[in-house]
PDB file of N, CA and C in Angstrom:
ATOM      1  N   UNK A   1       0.837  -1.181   0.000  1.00  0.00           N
ATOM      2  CA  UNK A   1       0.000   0.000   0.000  1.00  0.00           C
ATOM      3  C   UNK A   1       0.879   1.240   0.000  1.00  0.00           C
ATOM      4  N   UNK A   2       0.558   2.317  -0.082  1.00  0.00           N
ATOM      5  CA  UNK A   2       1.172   3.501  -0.356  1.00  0.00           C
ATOM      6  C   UNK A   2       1.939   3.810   1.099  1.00  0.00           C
ATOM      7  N   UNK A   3       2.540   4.435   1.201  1.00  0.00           N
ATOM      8  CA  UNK A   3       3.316   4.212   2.353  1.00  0.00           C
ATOM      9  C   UNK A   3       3.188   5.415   2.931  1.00  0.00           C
ATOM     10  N   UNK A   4       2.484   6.809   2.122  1.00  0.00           N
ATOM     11  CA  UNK A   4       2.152   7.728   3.131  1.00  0.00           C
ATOM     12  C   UNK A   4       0.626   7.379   4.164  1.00  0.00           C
ATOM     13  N   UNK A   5      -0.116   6.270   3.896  1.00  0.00           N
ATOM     14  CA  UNK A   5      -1.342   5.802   4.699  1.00  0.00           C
ATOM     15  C   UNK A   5      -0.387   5.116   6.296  1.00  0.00           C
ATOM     16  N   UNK A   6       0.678   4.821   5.894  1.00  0.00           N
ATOM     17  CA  UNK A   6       1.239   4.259   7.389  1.00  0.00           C
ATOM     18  C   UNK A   6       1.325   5.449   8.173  1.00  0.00           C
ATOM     19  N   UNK A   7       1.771   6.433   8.202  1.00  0.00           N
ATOM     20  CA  UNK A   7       1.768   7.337   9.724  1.00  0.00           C
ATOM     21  C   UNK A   7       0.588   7.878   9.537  1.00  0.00           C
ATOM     22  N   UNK A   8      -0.527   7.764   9.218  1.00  0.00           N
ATOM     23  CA  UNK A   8      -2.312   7.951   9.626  1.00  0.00           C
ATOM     24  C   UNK A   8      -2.533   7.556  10.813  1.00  0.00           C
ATOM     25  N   UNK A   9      -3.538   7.743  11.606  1.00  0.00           N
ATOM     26  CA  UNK A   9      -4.019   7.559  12.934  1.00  0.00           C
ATOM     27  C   UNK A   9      -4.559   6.238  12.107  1.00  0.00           C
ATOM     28  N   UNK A  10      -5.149   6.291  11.547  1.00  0.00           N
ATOM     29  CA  UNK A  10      -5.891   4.542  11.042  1.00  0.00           C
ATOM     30  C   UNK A  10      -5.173   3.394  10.626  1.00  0.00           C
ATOM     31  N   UNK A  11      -6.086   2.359  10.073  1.00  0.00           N
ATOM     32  CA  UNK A  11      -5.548   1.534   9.781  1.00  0.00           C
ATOM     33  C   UNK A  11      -6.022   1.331   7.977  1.00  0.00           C
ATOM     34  N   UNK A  12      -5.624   0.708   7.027  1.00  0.00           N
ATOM     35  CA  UNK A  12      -6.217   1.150   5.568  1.00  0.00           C
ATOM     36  C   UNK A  12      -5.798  -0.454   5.113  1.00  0.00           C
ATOM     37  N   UNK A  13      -7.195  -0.759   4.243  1.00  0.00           N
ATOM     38  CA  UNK A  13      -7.129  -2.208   3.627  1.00  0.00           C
ATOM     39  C   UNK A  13      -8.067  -1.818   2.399  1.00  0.00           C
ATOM     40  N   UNK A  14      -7.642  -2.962   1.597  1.00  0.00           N
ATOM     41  CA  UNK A  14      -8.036  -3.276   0.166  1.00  0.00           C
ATOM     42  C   UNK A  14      -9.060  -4.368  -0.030  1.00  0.00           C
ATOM     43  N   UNK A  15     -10.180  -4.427  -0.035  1.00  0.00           N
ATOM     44  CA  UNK A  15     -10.774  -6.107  -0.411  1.00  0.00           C
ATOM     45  C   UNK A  15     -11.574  -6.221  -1.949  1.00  0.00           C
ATOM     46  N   UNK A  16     -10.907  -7.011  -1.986  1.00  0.00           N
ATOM     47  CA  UNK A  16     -11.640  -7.264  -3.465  1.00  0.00           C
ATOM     48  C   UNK A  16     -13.177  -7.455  -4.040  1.00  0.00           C
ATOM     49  N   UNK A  17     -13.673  -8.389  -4.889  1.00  0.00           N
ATOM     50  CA  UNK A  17     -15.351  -7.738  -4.934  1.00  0.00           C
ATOM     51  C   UNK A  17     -15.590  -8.947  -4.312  1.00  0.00           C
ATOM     52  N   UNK A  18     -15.024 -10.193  -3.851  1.00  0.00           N
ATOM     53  CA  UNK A  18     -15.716 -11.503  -2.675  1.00  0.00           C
ATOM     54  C   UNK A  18     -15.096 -10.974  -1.618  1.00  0.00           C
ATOM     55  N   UNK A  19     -14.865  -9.803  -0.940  1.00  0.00           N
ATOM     56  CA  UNK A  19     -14.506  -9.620   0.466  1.00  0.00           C
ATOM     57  C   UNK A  19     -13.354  -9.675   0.975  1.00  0.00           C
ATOM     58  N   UNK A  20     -12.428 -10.254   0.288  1.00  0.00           N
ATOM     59  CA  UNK A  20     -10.822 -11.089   0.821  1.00  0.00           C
ATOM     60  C   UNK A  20     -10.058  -9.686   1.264  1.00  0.00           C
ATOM     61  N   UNK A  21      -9.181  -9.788   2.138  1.00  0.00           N
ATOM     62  CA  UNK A  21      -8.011  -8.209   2.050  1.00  0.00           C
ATOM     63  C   UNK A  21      -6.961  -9.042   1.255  1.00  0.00           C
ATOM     64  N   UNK A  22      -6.444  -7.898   0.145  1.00  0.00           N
ATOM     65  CA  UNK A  22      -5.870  -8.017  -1.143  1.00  0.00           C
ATOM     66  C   UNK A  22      -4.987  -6.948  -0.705  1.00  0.00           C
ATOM     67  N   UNK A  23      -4.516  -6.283   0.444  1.00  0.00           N
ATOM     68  CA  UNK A  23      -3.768  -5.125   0.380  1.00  0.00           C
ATOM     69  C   UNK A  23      -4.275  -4.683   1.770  1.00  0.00           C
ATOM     70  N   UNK A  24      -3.053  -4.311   2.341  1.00  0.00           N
ATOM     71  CA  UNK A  24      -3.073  -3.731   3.881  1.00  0.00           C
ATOM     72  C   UNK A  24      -1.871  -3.077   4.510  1.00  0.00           C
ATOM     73  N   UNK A  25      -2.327  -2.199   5.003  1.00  0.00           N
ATOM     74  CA  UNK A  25      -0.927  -1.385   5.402  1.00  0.00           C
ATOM     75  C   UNK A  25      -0.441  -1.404   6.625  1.00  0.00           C
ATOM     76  N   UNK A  26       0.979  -0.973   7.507  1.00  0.00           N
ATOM     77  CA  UNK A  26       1.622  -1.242   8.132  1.00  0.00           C
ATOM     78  C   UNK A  26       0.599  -0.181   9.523  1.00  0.00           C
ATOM     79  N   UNK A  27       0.225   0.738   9.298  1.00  0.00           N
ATOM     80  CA  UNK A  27      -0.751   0.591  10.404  1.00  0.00           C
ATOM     81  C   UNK A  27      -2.037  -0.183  10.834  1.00  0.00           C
ATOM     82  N   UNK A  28      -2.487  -0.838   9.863  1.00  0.00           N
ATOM     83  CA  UNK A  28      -3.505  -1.601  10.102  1.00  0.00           C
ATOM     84  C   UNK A  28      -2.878  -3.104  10.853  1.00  0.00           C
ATOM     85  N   UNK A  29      -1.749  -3.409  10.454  1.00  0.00           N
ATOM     86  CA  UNK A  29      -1.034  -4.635  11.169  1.00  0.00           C
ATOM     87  C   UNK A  29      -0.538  -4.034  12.413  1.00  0.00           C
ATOM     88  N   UNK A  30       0.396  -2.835  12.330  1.00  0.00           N
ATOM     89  CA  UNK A  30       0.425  -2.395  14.135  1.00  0.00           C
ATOM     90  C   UNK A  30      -0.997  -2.027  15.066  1.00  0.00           C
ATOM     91  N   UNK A  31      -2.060  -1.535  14.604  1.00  0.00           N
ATOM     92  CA  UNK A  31      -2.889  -0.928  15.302  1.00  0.00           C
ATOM     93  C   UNK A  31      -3.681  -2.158  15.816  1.00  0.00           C
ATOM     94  N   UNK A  32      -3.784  -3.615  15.153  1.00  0.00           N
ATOM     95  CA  UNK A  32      -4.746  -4.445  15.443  1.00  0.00           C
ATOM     96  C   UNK A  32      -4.211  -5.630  15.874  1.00  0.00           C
ATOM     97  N   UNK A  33      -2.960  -5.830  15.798  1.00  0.00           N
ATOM     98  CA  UNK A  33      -1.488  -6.435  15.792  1.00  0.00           C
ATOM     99  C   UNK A  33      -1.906  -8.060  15.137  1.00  0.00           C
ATOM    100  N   UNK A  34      -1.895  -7.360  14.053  1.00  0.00           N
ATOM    101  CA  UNK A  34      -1.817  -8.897  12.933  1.00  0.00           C
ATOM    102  C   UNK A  34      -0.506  -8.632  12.150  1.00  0.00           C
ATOM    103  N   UNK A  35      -0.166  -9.753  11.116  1.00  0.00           N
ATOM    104  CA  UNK A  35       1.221  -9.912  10.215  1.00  0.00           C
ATOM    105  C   UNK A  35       0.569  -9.507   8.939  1.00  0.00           C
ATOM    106  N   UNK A  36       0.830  -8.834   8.011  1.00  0.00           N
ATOM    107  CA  UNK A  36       0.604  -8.927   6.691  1.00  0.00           C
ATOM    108  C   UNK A  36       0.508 -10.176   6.519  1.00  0.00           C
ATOM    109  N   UNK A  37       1.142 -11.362   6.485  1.00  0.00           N
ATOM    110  CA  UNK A  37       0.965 -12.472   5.145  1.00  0.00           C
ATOM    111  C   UNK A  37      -0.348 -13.328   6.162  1.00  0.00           C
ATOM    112  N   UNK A  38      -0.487 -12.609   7.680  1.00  0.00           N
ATOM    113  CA  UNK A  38      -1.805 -13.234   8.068  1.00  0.00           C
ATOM    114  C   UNK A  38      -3.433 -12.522   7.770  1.00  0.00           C
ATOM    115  N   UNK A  39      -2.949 -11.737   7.198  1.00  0.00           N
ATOM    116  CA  UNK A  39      -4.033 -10.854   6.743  1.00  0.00           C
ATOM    117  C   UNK A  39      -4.451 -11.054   5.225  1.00  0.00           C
ATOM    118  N   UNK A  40      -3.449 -10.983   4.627  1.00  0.00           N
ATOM    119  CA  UNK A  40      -3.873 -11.059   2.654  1.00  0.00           C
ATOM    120  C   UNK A  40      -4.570 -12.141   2.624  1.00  0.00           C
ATOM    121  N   UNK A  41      -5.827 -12.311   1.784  1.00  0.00           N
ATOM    122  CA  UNK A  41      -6.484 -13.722   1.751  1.00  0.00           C
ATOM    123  C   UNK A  41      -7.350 -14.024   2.659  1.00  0.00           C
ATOM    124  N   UNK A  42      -7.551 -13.259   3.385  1.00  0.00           N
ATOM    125  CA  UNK A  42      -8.340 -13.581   4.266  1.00  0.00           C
ATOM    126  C   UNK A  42      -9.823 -12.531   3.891  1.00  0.00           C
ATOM    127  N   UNK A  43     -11.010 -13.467   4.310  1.00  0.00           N
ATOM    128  CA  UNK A  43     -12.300 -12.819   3.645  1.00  0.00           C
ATOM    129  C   UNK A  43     -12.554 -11.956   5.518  1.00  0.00           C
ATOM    130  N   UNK A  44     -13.126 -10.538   5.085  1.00  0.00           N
ATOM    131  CA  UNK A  44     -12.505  -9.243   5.724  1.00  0.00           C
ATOM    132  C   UNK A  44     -13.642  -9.620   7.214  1.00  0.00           C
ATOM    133  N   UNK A  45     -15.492 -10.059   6.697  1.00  0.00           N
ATOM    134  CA  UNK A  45     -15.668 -10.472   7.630  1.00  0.00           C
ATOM    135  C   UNK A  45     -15.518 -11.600   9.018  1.00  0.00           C
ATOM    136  N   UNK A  46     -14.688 -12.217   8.847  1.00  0.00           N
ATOM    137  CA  UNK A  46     -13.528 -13.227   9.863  1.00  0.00           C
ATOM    138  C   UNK A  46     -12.866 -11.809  10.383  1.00  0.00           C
ATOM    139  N   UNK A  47     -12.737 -10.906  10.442  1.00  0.00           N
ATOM    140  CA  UNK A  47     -12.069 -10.277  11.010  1.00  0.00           C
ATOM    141  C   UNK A  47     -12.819  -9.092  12.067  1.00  0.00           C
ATOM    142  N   UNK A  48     -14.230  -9.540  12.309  1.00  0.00           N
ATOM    143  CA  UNK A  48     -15.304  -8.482  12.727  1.00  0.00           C
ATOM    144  C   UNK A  48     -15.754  -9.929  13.938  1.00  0.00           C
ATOM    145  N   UNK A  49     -16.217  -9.180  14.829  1.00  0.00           N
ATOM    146  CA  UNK A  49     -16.853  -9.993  16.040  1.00  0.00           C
ATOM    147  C   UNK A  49     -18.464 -10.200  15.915  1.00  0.00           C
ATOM    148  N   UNK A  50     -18.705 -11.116  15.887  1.00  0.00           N
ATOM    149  CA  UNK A  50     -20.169 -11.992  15.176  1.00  0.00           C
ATOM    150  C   UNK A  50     -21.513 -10.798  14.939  1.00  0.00           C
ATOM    151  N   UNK A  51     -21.414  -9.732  16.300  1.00  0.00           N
ATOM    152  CA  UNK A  51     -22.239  -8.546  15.852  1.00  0.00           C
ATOM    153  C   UNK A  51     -22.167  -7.941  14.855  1.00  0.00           C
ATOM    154  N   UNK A  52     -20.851  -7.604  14.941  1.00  0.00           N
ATOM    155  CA  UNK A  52     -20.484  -6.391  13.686  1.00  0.00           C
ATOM    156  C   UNK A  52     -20.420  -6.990  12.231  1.00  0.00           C
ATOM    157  N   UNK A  53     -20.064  -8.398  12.340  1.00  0.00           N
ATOM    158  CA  UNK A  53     -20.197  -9.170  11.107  1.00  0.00           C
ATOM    159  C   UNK A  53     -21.614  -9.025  10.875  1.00  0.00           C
ATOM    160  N   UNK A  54     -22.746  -9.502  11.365  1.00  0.00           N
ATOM    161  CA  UNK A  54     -24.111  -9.327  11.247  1.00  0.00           C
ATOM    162  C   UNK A  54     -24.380  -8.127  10.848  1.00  0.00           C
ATOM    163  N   UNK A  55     -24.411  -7.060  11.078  1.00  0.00           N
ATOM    164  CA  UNK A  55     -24.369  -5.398  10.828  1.00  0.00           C
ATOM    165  C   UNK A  55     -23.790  -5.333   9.830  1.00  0.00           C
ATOM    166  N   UNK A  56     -22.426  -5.600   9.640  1.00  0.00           N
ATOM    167  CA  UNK A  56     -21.912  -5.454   8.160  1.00  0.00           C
ATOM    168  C   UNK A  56     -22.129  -6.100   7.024  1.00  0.00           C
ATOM    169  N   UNK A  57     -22.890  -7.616   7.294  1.00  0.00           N
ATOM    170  CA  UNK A  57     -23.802  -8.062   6.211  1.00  0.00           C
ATOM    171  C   UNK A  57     -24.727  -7.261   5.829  1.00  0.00           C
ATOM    172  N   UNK A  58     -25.211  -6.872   6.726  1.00  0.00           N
ATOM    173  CA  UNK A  58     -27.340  -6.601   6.726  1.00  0.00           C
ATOM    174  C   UNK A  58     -26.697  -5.022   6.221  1.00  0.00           C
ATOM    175  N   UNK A  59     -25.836  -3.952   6.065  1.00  0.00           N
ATOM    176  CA  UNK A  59     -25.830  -2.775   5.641  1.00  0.00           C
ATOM    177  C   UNK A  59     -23.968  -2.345   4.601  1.00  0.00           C
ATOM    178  N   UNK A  60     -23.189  -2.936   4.481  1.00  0.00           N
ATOM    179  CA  UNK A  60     -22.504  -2.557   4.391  1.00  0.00           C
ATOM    180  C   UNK A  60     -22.487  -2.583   2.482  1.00  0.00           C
ATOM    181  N   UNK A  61     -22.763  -3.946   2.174  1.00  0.00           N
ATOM    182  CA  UNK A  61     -22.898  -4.566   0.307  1.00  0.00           C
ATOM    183  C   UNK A  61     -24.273  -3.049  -0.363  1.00  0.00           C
ATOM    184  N   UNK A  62     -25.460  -2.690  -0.026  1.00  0.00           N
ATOM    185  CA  UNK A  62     -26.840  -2.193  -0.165  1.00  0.00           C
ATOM    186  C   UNK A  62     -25.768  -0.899  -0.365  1.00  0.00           C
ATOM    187  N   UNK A  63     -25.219  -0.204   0.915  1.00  0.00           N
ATOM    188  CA  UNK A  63     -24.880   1.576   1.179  1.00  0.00           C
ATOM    189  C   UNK A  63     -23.584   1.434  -0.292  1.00  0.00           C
ATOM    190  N   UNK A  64     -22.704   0.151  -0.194  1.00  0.00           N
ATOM    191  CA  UNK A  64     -21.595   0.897  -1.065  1.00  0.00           C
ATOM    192  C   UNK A  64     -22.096   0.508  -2.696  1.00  0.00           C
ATOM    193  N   UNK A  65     -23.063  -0.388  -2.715  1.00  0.00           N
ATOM    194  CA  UNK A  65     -23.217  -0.345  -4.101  1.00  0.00           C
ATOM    195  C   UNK A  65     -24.653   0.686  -4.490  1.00  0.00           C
ATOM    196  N   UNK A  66     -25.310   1.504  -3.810  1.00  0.00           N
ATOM    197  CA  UNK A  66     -25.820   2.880  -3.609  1.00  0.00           C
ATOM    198  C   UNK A  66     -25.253   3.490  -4.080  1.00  0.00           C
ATOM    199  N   UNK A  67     -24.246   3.881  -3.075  1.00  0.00           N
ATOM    200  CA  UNK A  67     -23.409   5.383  -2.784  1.00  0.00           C
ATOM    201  C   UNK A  67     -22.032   5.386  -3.454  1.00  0.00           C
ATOM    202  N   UNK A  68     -21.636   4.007  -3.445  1.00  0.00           N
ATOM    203  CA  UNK A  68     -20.185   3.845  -3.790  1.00  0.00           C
ATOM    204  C   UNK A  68     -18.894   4.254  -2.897  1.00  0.00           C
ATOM    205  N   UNK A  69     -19.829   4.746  -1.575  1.00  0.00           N
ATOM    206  CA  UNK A  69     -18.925   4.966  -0.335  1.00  0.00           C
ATOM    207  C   UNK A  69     -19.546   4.569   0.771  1.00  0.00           C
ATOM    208  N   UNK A  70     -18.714   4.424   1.654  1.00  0.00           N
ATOM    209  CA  UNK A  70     -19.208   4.207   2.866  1.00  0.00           C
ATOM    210  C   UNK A  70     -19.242   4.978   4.222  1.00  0.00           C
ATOM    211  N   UNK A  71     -19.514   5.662   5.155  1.00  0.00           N
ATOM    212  CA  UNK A  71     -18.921   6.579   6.184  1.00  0.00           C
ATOM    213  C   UNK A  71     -19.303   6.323   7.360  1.00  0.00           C
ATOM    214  N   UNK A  72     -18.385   6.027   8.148  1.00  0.00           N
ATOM    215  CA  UNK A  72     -18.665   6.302   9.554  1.00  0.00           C
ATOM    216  C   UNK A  72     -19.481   5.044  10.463  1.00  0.00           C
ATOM    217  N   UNK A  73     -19.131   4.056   9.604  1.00  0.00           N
ATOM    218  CA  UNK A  73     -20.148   2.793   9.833  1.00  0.00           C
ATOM    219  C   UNK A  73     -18.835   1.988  11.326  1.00  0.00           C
ATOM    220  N   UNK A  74     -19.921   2.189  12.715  1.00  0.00           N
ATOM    221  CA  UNK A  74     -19.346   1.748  13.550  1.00  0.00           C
ATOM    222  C   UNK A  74     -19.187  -0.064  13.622  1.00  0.00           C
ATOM    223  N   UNK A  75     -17.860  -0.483  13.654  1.00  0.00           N
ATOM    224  CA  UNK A  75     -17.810  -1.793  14.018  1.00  0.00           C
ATOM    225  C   UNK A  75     -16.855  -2.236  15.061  1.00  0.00           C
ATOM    226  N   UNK A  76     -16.647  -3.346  15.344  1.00  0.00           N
ATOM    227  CA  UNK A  76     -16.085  -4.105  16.392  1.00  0.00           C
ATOM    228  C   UNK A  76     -15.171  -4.952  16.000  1.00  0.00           C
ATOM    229  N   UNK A  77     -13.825  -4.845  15.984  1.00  0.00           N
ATOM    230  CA  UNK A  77     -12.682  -5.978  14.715  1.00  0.00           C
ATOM    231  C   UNK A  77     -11.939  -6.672  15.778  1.00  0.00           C
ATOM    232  N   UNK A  78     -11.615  -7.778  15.650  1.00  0.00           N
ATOM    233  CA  UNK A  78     -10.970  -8.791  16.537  1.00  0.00           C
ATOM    234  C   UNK A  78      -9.539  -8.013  16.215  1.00  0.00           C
ATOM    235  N   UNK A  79      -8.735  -8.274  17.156  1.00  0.00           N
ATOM    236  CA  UNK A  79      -7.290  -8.175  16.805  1.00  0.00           C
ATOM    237  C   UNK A  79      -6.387  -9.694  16.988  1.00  0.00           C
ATOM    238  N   UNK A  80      -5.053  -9.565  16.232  1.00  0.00           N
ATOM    239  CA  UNK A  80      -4.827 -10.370  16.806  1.00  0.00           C
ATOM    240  C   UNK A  80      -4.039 -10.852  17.609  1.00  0.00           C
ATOM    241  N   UNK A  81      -4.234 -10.416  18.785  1.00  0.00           N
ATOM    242  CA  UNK A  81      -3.688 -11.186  20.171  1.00  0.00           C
ATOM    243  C   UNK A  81      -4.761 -11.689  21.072  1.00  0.00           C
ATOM    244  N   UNK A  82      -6.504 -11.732  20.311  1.00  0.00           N
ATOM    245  CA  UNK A  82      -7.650 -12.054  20.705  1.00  0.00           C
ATOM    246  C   UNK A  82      -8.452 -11.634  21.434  1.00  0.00           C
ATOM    247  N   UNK A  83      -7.756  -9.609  21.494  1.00  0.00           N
ATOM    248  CA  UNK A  83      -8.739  -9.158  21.798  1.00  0.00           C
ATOM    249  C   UNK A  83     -10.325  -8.622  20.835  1.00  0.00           C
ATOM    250  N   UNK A  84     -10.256  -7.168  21.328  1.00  0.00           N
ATOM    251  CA  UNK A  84     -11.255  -6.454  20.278  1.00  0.00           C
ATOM    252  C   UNK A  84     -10.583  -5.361  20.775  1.00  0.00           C
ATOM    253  N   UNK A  85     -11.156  -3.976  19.144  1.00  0.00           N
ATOM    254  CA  UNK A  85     -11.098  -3.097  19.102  1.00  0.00           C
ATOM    255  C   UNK A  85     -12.490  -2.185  18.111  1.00  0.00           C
ATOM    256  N   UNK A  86     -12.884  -1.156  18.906  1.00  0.00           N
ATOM    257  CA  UNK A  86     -14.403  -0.605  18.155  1.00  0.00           C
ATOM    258  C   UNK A  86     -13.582  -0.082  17.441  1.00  0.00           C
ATOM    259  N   UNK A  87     -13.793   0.671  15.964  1.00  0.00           N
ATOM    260  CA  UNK A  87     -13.369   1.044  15.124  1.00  0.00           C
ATOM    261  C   UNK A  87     -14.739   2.053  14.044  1.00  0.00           C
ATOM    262  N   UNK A  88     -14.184   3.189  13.545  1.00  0.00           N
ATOM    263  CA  UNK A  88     -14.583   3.989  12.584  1.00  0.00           C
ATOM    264  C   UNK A  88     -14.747   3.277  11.412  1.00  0.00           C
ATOM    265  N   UNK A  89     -15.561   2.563  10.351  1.00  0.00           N
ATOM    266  CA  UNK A  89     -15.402   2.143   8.906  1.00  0.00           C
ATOM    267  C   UNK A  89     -15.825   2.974   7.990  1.00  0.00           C
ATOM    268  N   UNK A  90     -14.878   3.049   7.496  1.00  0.00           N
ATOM    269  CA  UNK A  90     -14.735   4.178   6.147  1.00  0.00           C
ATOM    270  C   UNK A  90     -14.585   2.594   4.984  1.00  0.00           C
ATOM    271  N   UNK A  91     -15.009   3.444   3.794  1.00  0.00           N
ATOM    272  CA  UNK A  91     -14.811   2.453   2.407  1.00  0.00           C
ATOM    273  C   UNK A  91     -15.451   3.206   0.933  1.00  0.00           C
ATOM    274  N   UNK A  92     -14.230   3.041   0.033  1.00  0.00           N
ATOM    275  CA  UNK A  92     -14.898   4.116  -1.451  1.00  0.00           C
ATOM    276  C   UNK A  92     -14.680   2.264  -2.177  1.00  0.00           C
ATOM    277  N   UNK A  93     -15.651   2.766  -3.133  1.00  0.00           N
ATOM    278  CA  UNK A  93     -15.910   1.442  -4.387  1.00  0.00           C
ATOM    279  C   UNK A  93     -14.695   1.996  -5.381  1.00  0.00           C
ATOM    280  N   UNK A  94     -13.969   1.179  -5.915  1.00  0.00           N
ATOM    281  CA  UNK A  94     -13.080   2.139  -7.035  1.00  0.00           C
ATOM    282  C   UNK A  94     -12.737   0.723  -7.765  1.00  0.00           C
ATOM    283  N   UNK A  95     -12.948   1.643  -9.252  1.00  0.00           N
ATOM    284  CA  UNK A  95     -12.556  -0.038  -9.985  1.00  0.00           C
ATOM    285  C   UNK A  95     -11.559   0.085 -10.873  1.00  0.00           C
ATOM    286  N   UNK A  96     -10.929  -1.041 -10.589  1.00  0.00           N
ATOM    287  CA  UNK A  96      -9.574  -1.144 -11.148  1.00  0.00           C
ATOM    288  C   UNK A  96      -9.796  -2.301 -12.218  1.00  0.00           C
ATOM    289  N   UNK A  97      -9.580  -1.642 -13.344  1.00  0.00           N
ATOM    290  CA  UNK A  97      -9.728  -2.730 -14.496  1.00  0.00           C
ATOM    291  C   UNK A  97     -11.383  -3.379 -14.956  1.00  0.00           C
ATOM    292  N   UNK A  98     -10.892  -4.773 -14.670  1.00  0.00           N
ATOM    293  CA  UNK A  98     -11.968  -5.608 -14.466  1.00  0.00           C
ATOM    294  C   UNK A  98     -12.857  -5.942 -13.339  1.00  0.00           C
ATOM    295  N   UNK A  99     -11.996  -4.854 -12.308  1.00  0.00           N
ATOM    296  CA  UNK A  99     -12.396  -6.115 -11.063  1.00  0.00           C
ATOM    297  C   UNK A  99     -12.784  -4.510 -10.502  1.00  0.00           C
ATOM    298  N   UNK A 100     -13.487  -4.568  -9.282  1.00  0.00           N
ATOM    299  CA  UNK A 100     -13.926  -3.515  -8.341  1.00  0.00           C
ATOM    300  C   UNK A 100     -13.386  -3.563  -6.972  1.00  0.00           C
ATOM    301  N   UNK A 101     -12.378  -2.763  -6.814  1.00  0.00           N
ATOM    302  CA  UNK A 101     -11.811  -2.973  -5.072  1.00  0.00           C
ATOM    303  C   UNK A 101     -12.939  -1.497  -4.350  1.00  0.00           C
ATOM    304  N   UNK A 102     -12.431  -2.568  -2.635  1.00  0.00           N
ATOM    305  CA  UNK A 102     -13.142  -1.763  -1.932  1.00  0.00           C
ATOM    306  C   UNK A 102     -11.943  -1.093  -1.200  1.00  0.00           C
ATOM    307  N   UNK A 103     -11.684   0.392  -1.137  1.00  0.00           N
ATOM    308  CA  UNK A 103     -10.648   1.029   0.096  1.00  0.00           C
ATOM    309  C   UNK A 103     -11.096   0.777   0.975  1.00  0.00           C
ATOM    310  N   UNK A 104     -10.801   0.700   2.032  1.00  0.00           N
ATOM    311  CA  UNK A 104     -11.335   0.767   3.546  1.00  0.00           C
ATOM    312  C   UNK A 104     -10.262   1.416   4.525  1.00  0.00           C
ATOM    313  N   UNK A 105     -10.650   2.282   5.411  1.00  0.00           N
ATOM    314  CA  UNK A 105      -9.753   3.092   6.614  1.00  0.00           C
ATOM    315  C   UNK A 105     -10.618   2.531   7.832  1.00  0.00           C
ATOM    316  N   UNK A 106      -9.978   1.601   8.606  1.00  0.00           N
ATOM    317  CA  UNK A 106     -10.295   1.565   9.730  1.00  0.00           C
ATOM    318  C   UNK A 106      -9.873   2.860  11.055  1.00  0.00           C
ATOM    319  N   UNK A 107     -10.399   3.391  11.622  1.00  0.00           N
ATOM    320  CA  UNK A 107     -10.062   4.144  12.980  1.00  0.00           C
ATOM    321  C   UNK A 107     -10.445   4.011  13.744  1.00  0.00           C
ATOM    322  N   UNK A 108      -9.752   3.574  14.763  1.00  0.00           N
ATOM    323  CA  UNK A 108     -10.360   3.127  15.939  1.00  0.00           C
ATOM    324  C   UNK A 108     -10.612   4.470  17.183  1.00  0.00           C
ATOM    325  N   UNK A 109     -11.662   4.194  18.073  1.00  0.00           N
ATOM    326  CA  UNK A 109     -12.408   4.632  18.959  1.00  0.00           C
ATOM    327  C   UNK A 109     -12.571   4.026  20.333  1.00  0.00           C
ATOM    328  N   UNK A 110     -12.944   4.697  20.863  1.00  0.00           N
ATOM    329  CA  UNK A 110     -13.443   4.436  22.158  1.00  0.00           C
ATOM    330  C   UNK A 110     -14.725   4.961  22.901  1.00  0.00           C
ATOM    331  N   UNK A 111     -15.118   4.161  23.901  1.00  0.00           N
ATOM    332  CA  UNK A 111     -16.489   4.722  24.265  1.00  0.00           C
ATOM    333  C   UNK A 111     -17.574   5.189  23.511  1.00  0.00           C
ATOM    334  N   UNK A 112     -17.737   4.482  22.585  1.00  0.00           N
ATOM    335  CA  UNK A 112     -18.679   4.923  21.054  1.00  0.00           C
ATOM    336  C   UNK A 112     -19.656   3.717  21.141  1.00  0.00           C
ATOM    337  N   UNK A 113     -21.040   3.613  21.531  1.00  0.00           N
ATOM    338  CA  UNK A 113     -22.295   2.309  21.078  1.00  0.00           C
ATOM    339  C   UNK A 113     -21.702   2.378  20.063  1.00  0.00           C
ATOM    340  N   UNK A 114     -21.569   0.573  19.564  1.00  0.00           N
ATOM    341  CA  UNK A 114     -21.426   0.181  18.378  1.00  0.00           C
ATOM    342  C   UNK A 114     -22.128  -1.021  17.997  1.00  0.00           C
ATOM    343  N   UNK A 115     -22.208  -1.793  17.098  1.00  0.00           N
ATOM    344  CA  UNK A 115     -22.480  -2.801  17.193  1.00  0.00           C
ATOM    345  C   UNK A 115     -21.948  -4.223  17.235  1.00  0.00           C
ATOM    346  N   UNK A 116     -21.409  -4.889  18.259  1.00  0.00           N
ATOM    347  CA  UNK A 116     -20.247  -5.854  18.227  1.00  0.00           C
ATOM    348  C   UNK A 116     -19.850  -6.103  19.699  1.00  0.00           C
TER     349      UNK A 116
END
């Protein structure tokens, strides 16, 4: 990923149009403490706690193929040393080629109702 998204307060991922992260940056692996090569390939909801997975089924596919963005959509992301962390979800539709990636900026929060 671009390497000015690493000193962001967030964390920034790529998923492709079945969900997988295809691209992730070095704050999203420090902030949530996963490895890159444990992250690529992996389908993005496995990475949300069974609420926020539910929430991000039932609204997340409807708003970005709407709007083609996403804002401010509160969720709940496992990390991995097995905790959790609530988080800000940001996401633009942008298509590359043939295929349609999703950006995504995670930022995490505190003391925010969420769902998760």
């Amino acid at each position: 990923m671009d390497e000015r998204l690493d000193s962001t307060a967030g964390g920034h991922l790529s998923l492709d149009q079945n969900l997988r992260v295809c691209a992730v940056d070095d704050s999203f692996c420090r902030l949530f403490e996963y490895k890159e090569k444990g992250v690529i390939g992996v389908h993005f909801e496995s990475l949300l706690t069974r609420a926020s997975r539910v929430f991000f089924q039932m609204y997340f596919l409807p708003l970005i193929r709407l709007n083609h963005h996403v804002d401010r959509m509160n969720l709940k992301v496992k990390t991995g040393n097995g905790g959790t962390s609530s988080v800000l979800f940001h996401a633009d539709l942008r298509n590359c080629g043939e295929e349609w990636i999703y950006d995504c900026s995670l930022i995490p929060i505190a003391g925010v109702n969420e769902h998760g």
